[in-house]
Protein backbone atom coordinates (compact mmCIF):
# COMPACT_ATOMS: atom_id res chain seq x y z
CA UNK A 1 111.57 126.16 49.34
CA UNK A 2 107.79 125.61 50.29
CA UNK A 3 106.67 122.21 50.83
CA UNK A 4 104.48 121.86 47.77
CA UNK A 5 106.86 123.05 45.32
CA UNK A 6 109.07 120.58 44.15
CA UNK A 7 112.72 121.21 42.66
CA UNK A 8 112.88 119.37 39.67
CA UNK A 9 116.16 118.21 37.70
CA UNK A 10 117.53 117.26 34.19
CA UNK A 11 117.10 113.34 35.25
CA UNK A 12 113.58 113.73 37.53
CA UNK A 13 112.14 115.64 34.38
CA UNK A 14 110.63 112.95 32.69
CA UNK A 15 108.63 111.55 35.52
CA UNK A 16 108.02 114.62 37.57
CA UNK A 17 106.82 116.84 34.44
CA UNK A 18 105.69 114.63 31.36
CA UNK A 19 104.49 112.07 33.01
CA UNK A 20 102.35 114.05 35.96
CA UNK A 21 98.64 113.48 35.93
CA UNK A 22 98.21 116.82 37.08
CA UNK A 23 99.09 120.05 35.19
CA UNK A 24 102.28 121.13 36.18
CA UNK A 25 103.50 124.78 36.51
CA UNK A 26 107.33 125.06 35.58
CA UNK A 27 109.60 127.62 36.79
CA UNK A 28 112.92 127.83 35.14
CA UNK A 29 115.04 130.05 37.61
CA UNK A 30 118.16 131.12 38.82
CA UNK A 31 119.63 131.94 42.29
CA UNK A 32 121.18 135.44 40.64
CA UNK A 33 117.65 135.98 39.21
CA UNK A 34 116.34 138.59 41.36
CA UNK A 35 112.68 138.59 39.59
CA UNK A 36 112.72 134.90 40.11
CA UNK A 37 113.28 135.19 43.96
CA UNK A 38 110.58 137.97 44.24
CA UNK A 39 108.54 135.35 42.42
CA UNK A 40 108.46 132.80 44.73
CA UNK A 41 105.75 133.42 47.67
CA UNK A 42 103.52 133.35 44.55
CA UNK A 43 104.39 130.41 43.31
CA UNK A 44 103.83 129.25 46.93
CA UNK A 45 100.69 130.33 46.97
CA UNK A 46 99.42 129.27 43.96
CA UNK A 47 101.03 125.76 44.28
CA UNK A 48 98.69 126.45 47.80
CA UNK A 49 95.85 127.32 46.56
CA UNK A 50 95.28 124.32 43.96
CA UNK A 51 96.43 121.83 45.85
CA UNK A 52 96.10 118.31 44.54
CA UNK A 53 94.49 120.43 41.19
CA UNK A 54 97.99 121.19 40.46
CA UNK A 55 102.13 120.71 40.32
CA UNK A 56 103.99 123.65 40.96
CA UNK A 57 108.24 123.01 40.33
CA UNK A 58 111.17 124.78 39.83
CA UNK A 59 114.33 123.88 37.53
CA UNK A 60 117.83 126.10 37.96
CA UNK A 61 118.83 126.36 34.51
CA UNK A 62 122.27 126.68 36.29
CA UNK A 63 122.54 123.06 37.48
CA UNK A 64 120.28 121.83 34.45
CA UNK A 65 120.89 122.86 31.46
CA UNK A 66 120.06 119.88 29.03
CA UNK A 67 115.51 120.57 29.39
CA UNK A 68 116.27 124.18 29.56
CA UNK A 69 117.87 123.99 26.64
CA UNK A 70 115.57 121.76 24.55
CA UNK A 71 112.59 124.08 25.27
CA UNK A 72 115.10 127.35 24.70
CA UNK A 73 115.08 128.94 27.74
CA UNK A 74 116.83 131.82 27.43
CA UNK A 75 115.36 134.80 29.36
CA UNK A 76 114.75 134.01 33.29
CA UNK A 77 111.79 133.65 34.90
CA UNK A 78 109.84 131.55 31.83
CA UNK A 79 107.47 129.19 32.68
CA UNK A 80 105.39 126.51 31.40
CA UNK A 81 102.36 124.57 32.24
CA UNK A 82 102.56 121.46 31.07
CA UNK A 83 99.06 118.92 30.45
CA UNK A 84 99.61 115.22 29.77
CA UNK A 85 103.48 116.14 28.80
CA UNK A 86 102.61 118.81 26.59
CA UNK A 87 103.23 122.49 26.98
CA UNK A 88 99.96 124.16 27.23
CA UNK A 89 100.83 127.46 27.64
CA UNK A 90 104.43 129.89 28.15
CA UNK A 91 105.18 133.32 29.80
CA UNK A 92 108.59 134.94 29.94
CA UNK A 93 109.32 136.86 32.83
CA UNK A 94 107.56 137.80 36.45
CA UNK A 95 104.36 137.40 37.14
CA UNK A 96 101.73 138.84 39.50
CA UNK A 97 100.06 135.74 41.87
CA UNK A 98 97.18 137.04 39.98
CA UNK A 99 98.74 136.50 36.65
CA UNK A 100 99.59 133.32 37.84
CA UNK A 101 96.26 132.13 38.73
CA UNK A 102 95.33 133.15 35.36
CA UNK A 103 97.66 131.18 33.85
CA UNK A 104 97.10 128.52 35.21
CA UNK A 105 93.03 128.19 36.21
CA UNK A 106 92.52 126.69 32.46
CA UNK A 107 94.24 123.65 33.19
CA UNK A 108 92.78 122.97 36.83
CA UNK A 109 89.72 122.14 36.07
């Protein structure tokens, strides 16, 4: 995993996500997802390219269950972006590094 994503857990999901004072760009993934591993030198670059604009993490639903479940994840990859612990906005599935920047350039400032 790139050094500015972080891997984010049931009990680090409070602080790390809701309580960020940046945006923050949630991947829910799993190891078997193969979409999700294609996914990730976008995420990298993104998380690169708005650097200290932005807070790019991932969560495996398989080790975490309990947020996955209270925002009912239930098709891999879905992600959030979260602003000032709210979710801003939600895609299911991959997405382009384009798509991503899309996503995400609302919330950046």
């Amino acid at each position: 995993m790139a050094d500015n994503i972080e891997q984010v857990t049931d009990s680090t999901w409070e602080t790390q996500v809701l309580r960020s004072p940046l945006p923050v760009l949630v991947d829910f993934w799993a190891e078997w997802c193969q979409p999700c591993v294609r996914m990730v030198p976008d995420l990298e670059a993104v998380a690169s390219q708005f650097a200290g604009k932005l807070k790019v993490v991932k969560m495996n639903v398989q080790t975490n269950d309990r947020v996955a479940d209270q925002y009912a994840v239930q098709n891999l990859p879905t992600l959030f972006v979260f602003k000032g612990g709210m979710v801003a906005e939600q895609r299911i599935g991959k997405l382009s590094r384009q798509d991503l920047v899309k996503l995400v350039q609302p919330y950046v400032g």
